[in-house]
Protein backbone atom coordinates (compact mmCIF):
# COMPACT_ATOMS: atom_id res chain seq x y z
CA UNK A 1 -3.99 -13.77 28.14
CA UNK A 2 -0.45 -15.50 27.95
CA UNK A 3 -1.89 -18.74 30.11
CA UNK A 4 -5.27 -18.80 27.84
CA UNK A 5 -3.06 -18.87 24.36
CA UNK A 6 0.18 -20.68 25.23
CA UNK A 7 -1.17 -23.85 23.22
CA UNK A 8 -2.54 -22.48 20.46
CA UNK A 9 -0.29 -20.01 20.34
CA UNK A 10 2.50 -22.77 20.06
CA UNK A 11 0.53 -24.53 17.38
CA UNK A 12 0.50 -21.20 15.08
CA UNK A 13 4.10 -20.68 15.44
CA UNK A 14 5.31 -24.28 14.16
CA UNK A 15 2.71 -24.30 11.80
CA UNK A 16 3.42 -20.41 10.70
CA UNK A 17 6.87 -21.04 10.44
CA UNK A 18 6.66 -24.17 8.39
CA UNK A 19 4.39 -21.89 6.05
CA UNK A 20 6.58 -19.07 5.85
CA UNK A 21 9.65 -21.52 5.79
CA UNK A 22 8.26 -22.86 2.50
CA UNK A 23 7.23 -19.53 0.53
CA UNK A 24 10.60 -18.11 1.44
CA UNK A 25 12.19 -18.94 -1.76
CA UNK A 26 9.34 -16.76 -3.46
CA UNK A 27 10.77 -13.66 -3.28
CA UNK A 28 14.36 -14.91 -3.06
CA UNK A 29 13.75 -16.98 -6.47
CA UNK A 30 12.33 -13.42 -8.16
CA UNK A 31 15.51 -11.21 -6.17
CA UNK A 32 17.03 -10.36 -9.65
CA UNK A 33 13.64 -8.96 -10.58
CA UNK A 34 11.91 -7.57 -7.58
CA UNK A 35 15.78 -6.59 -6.87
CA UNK A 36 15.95 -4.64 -10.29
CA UNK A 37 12.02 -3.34 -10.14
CA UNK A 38 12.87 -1.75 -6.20
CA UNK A 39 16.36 -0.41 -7.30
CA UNK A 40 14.60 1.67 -10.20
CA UNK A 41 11.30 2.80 -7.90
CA UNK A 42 13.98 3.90 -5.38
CA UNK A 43 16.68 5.50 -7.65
CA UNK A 44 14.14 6.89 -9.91
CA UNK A 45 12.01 9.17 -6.82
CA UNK A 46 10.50 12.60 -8.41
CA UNK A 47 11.42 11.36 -11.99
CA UNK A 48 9.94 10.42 -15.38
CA UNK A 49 6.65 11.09 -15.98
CA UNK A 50 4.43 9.81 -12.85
CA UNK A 51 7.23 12.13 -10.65
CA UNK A 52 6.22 9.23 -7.87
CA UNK A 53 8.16 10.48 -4.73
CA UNK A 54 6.22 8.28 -2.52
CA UNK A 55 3.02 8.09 -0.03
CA UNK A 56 1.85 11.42 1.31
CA UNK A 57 -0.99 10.38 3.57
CA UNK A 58 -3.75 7.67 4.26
CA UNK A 59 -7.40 8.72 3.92
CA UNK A 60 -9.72 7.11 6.37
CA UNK A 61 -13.28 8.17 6.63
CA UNK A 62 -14.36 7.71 10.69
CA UNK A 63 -17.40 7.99 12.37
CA UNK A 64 -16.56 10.96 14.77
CA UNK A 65 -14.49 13.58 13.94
CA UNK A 66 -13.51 14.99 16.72
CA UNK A 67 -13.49 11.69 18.98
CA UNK A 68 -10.90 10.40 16.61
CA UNK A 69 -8.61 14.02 16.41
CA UNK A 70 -9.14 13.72 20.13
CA UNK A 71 -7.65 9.90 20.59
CA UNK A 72 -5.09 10.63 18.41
CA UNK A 73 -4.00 13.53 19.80
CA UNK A 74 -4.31 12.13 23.86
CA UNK A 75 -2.87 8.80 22.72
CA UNK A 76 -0.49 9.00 20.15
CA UNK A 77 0.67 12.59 20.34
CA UNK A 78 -0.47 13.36 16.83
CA UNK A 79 -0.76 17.46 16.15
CA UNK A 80 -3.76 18.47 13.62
CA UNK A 81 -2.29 21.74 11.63
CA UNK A 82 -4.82 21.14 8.65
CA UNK A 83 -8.52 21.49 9.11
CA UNK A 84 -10.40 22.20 5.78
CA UNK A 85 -14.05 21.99 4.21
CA UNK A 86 -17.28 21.58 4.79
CA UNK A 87 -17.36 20.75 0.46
CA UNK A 88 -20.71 19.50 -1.11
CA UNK A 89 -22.02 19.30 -4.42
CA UNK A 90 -22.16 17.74 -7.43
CA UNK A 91 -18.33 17.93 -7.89
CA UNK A 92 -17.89 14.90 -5.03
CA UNK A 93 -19.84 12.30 -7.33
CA UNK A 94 -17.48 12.93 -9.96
CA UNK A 95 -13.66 13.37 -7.76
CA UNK A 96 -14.71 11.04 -5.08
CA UNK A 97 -17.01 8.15 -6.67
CA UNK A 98 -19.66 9.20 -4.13
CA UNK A 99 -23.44 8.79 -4.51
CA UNK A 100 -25.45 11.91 -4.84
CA UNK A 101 -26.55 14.08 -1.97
CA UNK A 102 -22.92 13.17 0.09
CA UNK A 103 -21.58 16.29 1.84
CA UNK A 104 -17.84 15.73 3.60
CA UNK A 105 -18.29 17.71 6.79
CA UNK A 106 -14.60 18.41 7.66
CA UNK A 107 -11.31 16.78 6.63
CA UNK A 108 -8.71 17.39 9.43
CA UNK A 109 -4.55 15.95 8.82
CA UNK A 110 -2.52 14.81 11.32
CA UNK A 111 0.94 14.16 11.55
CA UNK A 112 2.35 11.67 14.12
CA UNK A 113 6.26 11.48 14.25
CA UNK A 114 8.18 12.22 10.60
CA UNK A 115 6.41 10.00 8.24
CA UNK A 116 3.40 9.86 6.14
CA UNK A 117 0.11 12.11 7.74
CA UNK A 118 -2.98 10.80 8.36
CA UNK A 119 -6.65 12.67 6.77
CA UNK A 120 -9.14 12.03 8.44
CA UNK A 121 -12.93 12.60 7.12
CA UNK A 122 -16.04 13.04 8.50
CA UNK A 123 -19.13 12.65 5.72
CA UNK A 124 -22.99 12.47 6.00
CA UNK A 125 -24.29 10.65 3.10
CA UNK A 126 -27.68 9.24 1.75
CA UNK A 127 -26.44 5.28 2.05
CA UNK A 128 -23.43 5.38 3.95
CA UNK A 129 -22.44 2.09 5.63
CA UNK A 130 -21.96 2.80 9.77
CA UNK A 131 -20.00 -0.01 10.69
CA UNK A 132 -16.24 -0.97 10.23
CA UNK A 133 -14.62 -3.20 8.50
CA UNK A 134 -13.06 -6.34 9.77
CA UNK A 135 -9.02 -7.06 9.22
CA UNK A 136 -10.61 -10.02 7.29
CA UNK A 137 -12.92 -8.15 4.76
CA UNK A 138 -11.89 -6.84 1.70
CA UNK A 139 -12.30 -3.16 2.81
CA UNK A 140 -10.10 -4.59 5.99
CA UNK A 141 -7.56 -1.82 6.61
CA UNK A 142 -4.75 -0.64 9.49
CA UNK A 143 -2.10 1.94 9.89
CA UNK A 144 1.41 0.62 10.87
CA UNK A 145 3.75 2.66 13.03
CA UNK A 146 7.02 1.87 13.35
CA UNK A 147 8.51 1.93 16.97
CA UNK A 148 12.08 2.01 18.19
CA UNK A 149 11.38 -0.22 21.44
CA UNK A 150 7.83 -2.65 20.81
CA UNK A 151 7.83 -3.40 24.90
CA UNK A 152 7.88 -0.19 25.65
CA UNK A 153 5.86 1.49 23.45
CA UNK A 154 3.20 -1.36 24.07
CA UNK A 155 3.35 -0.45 28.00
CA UNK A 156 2.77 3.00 27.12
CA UNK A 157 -0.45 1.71 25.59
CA UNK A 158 -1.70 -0.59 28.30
CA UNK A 159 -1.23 2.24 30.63
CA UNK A 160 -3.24 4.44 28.94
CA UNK A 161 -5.90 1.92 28.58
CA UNK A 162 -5.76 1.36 24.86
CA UNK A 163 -7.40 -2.21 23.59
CA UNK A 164 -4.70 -3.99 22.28
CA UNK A 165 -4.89 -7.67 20.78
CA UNK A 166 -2.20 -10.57 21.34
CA UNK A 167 1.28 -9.77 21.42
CA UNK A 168 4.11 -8.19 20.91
CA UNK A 169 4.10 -11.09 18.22
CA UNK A 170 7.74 -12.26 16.47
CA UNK A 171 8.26 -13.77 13.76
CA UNK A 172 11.34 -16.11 14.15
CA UNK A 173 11.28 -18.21 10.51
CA UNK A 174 11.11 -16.98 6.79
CA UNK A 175 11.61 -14.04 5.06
CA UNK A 176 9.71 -11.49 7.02
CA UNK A 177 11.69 -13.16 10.80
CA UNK A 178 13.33 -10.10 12.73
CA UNK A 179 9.97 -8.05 12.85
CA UNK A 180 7.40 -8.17 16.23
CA UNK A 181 3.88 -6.46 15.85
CA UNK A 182 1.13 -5.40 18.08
CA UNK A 183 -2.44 -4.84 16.80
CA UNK A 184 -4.75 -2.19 18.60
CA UNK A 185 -8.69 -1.02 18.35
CA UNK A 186 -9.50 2.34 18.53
CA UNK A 187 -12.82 3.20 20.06
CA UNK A 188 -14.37 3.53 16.88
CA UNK A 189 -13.29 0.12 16.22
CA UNK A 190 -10.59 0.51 13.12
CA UNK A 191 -7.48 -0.84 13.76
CA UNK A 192 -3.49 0.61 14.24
CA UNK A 193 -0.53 -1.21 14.15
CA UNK A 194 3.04 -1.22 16.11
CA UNK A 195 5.73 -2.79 14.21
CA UNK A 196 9.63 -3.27 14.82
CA UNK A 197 12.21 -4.67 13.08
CA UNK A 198 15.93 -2.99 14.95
CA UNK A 199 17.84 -5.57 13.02
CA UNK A 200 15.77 -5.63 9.57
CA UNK A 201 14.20 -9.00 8.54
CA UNK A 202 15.37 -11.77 6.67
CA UNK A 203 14.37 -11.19 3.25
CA UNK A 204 17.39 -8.75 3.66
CA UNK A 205 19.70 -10.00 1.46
CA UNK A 206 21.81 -8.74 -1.26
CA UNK A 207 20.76 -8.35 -4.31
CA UNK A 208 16.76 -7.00 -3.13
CA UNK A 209 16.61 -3.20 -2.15
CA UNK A 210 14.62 -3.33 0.86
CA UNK A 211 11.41 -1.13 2.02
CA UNK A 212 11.73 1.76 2.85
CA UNK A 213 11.55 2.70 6.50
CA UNK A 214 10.67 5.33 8.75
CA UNK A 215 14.52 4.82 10.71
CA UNK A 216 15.52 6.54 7.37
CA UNK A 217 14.82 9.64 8.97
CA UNK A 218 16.64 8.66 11.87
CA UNK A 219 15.99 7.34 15.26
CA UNK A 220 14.32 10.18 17.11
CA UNK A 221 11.49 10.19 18.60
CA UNK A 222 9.57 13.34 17.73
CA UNK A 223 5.40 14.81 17.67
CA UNK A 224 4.67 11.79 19.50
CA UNK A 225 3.73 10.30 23.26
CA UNK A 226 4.37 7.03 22.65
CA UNK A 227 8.01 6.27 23.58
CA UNK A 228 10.40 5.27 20.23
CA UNK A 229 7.49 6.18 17.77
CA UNK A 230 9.20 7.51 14.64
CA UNK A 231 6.13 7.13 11.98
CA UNK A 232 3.83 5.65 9.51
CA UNK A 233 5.82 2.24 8.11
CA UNK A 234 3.00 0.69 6.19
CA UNK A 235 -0.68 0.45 5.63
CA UNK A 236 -2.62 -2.29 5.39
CA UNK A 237 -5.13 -3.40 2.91
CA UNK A 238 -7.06 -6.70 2.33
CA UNK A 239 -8.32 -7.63 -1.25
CA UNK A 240 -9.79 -9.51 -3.10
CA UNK A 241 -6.99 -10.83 -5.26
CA UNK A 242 -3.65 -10.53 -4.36
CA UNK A 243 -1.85 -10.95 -7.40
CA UNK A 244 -4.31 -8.62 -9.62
CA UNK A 245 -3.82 -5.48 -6.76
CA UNK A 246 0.31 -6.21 -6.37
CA UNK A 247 0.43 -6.53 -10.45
CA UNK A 248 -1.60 -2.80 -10.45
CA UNK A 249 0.69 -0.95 -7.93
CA UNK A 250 3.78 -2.04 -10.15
CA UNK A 251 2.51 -1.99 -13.38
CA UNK A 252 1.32 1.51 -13.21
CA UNK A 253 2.97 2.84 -10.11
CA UNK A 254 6.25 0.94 -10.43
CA UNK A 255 6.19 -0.17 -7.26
CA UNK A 256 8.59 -3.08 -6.19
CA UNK A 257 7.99 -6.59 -3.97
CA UNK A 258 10.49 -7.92 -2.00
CA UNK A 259 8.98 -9.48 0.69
CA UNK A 260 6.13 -12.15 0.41
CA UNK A 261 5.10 -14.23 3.19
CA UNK A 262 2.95 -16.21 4.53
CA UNK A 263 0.13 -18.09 4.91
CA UNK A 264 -1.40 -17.54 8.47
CA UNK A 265 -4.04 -19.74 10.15
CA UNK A 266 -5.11 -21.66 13.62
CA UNK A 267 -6.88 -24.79 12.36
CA UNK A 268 -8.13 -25.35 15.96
CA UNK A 269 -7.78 -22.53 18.35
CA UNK A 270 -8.44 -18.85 18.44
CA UNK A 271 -5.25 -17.13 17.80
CA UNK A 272 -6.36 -15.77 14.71
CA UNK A 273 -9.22 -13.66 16.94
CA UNK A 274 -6.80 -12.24 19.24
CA UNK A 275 -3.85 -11.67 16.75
CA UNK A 276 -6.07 -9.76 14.24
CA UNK A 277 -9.54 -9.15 15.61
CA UNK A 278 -11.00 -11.94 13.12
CA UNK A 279 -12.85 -15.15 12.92
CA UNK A 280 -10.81 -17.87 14.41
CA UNK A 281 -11.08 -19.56 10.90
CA UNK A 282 -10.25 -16.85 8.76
CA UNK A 283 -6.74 -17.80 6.76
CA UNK A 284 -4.36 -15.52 5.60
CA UNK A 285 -3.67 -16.82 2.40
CA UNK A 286 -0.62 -14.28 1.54
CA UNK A 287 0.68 -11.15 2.67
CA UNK A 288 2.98 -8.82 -0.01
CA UNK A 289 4.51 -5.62 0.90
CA UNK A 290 5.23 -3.18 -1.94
CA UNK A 291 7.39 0.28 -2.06
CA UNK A 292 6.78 2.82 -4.19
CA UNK A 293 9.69 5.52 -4.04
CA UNK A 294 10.63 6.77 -0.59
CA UNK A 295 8.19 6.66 1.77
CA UNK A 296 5.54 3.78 3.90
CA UNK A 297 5.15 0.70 2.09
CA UNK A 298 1.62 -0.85 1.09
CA UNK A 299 0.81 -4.21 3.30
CA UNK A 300 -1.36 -6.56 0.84
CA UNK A 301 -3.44 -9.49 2.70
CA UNK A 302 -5.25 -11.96 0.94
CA UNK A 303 -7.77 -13.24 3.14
CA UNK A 304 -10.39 -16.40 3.57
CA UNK A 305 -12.84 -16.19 6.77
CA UNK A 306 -16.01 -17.75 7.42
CA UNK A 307 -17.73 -14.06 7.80
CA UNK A 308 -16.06 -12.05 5.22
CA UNK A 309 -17.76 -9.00 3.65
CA UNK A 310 -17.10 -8.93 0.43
CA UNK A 311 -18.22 -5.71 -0.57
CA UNK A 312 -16.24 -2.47 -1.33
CA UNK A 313 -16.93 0.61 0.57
CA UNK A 314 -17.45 3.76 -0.48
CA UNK A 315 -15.06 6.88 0.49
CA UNK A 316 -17.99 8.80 2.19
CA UNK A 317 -18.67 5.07 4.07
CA UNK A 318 -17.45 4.49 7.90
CA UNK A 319 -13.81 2.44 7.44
CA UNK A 320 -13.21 4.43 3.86
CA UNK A 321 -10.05 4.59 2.87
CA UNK A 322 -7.60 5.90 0.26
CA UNK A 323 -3.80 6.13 0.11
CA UNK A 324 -2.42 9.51 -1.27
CA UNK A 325 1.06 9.36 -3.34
CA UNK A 326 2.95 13.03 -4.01
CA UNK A 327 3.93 13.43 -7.24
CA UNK A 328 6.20 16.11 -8.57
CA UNK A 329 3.73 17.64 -11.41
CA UNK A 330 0.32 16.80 -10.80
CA UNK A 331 -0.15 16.95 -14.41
CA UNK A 332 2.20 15.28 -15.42
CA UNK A 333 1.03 12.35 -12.87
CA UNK A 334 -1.95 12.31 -13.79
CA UNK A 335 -1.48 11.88 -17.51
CA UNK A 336 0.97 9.09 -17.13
CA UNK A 337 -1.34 7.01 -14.38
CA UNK A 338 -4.42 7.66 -16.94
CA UNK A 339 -2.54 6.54 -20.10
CA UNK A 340 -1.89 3.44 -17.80
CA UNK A 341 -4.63 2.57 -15.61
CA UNK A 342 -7.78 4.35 -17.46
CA UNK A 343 -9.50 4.76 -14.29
CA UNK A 344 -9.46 8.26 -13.60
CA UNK A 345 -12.01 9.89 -11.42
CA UNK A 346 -12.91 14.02 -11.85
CA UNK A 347 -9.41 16.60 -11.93
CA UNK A 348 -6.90 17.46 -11.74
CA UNK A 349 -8.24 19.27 -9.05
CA UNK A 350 -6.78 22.70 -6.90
CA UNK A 351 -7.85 24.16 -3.74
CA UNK A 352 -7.19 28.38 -4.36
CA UNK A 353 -8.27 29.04 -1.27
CA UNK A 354 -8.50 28.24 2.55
CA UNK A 355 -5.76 26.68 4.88
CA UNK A 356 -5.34 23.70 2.46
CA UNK A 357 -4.89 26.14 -0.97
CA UNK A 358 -1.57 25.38 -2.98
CA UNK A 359 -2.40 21.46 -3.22
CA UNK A 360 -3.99 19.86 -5.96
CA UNK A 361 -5.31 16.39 -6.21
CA UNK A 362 -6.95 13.38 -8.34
CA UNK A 363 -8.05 10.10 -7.55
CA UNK A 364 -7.92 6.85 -9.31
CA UNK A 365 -10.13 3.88 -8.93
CA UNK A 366 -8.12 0.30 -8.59
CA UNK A 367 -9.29 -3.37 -9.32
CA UNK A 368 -8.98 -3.52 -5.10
CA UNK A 369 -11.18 -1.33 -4.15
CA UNK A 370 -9.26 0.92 -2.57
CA UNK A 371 -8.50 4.62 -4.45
CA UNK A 372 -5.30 5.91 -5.25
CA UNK A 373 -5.02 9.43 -5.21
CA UNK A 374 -2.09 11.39 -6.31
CA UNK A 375 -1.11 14.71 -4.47
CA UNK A 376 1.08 17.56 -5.43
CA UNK A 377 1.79 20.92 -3.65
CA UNK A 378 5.06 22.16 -5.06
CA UNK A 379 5.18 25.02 -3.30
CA UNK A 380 3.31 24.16 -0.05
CA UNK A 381 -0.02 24.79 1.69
CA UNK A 382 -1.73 28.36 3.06
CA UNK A 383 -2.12 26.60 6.14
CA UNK A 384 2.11 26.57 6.53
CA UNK A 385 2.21 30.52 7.56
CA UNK A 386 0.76 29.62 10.52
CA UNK A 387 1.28 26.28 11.89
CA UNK A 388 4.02 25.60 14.89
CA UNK A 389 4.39 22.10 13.31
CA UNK A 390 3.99 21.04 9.47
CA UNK A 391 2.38 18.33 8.57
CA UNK A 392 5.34 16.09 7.35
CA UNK A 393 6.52 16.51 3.79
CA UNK A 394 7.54 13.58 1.92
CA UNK A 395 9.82 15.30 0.01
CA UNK A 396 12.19 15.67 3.12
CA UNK A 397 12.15 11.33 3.63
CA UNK A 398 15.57 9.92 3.08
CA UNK A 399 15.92 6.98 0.73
């Protein structure tokens, strides 16, 4: 792979880092601000009204249940302590902005080192899309994990026969230079992430409070095979508009932006297809990342590709996805994010019984497509009696 993309691959980085050279000033220009908004997100965890103490878990709807519980598990070294549902009814139209007739099968969490979980869903539904999602399209999605050591963690994943796309990749110029990343298909066909940064990245200076990381919890290595794994850094998500989607996350969330880079393209080669997994002409126009109190950060790409879907997908739809934030007081959260976003779906909403009882929930529909859902359970889950490892608790991240 090295001999086939040396040229290209050249070509990308000069051009990449001229790019990212230029649209470094961006966020340094706005440090004061982006500086000012991250310092408040970060000093202000579990208080004021929205109680934002930062992402719980990221929702993704797959094909397979139990293949996917399965891969993660063999592969990653993920434990599954929450299984809940079958839930149908009219209810789901209303919580879930799902089309009549949709029945979610099972909904199993999984935590994979100590960070943000992962909930997966199985659902049948009447007109439910059976294909995923390209990087490229605007329901594009991937789950980061942040690893001590990228070579060896990447070995560990060739040896077990995982796909994996072009890399480790470094960026050496602009304000996101210090981190290397390696893409990976599952054999569903939705996408993780390995990311590393040991000695942070530029945008690093003083002045902007930086994301939040999973080496906040320190540098162990735990519920995982894959060797220096600690957790969830970031998720991914493509849309539409960048500006519109950053300007909803911190207008109503508070989140904060230091880092902005890019863009990304191969004019004349194919590096694009065997970074990312997309058309060799699809552009990344811009990429933001955002944190919202202490936890993973949300990865916004702006995309342009020749084959782009530009459709949203459903929750009960193959490559689904939501992002769940824990807030404090679930009523509280849920008045505040209402009287500022108006886009409220069915809830507040509490499971009473079942493994998953104590934890109550309400999503929120964004101009990106993608729903928000906040999450509290103040005083844990049923399924906690019983389970040799938690899922991981937010509330225990370090800031």
């Amino acid at each position: 792979m090295d001999d086939h993309v040396r040229i290209p691959r050249r070509t990308f980085l000069a051009r990449g880092a001229a790019a990212v050279g230029a649209s470094a000033a961006a966020p340094l220009l706005g440090a004061q601000r982006a500086g000012a908004a991250t310092t408040r997100a970060a000093d202000d965890t579990g208080k004021g009204e929205l109680g934002l103490v930062g992402i719980d878990h990221v929702g993704v709807t797959v094909p397979d249940l139990n293949q996917a519980i399965e891969w993660f598990e063999d592969i990653l070294g993920a434990v599954a302590p929450l299984t809940f549902g079958p839930f149908e009814g009219a209810f789901l139209e209303g919580a879930l902005d799902v089309v009549a007739g949709t029945k979610i099968d099972q909904i199993t969490v999984l935590r994979i080192g100590h960070s943000a979980n992962i909930e997966l869903f199985q659902y049948e539904s009447p007109r439910q899309r059976q294909d995923e999602p390209r990087n490229s399209d605007w329901s594009g999605h991937h789950v980061a994990f942040y690893v001590t050591d990228i070579a060896a963690a990447v070995e560990y994943m060739d040896s077990r026969g995982v796909e994996r796309l072009f890399g480790p990749f470094t960026l050496t110029a602009g304000p996101a230079a210090g981190q290397s990343i390696n893409y990976f298909r599952t054999p569903w066909g939705s996408f993780i992430e390995f990311i590393s940064y040991p000695s942070g990245m530029a945008y690093q200076v003083p002045g902007v409070k930086p994301l939040w990381s999973p080496k906040q919890n320190g540098l162990d290595s735990t519920v995982t095979n894959v060797p220096g794994l600690l957790g969830v850094d970031h998720v991914g998500i493509t849309v539409p508009d960048l500006a519109i989607a950053a300007a909803w996350l911190e207008q109503n969330l508070g989140f904060a932006n230091p880092l902005i880079f890019g863009p990304f393209s191969d004019p004349v080669g194919d590096f694009m297809t065997q970074l990312v997994g997309v058309d060799p002409r699809a552009v990344v126009q811009q990429i933001r990342m955002l944190r919202g109190g202490s936890g993973p950060s949300i990865e916004l790409f702006e995309y342009t590709a020749p084959d782009q879907d530009r459709s949203f997908r459903r929750n009960s739809d193959w490559g689904g996805h939501h992002v769940a934030l824990y807030v404090r007081h679930i009523d509280k959260g849920v008045e505040y994010l209402q009287t500022n976003a108006g886009s409220k779906l069915d809830g507040p909403l509490t499971l009473t019984a079942g493994p998953a009882a104590g934890q109550s929930i309400n999503y929120f529909r964004t101009p990106f497509g993608t729903n928000v859902e906040l999450i509290s359970y103040p005083h844990g889950m049923a399924y906690q009696s019983t389970a040799p490892i938690p899922l991981w608790d937010p509330r225990d991240n370090h800031p």
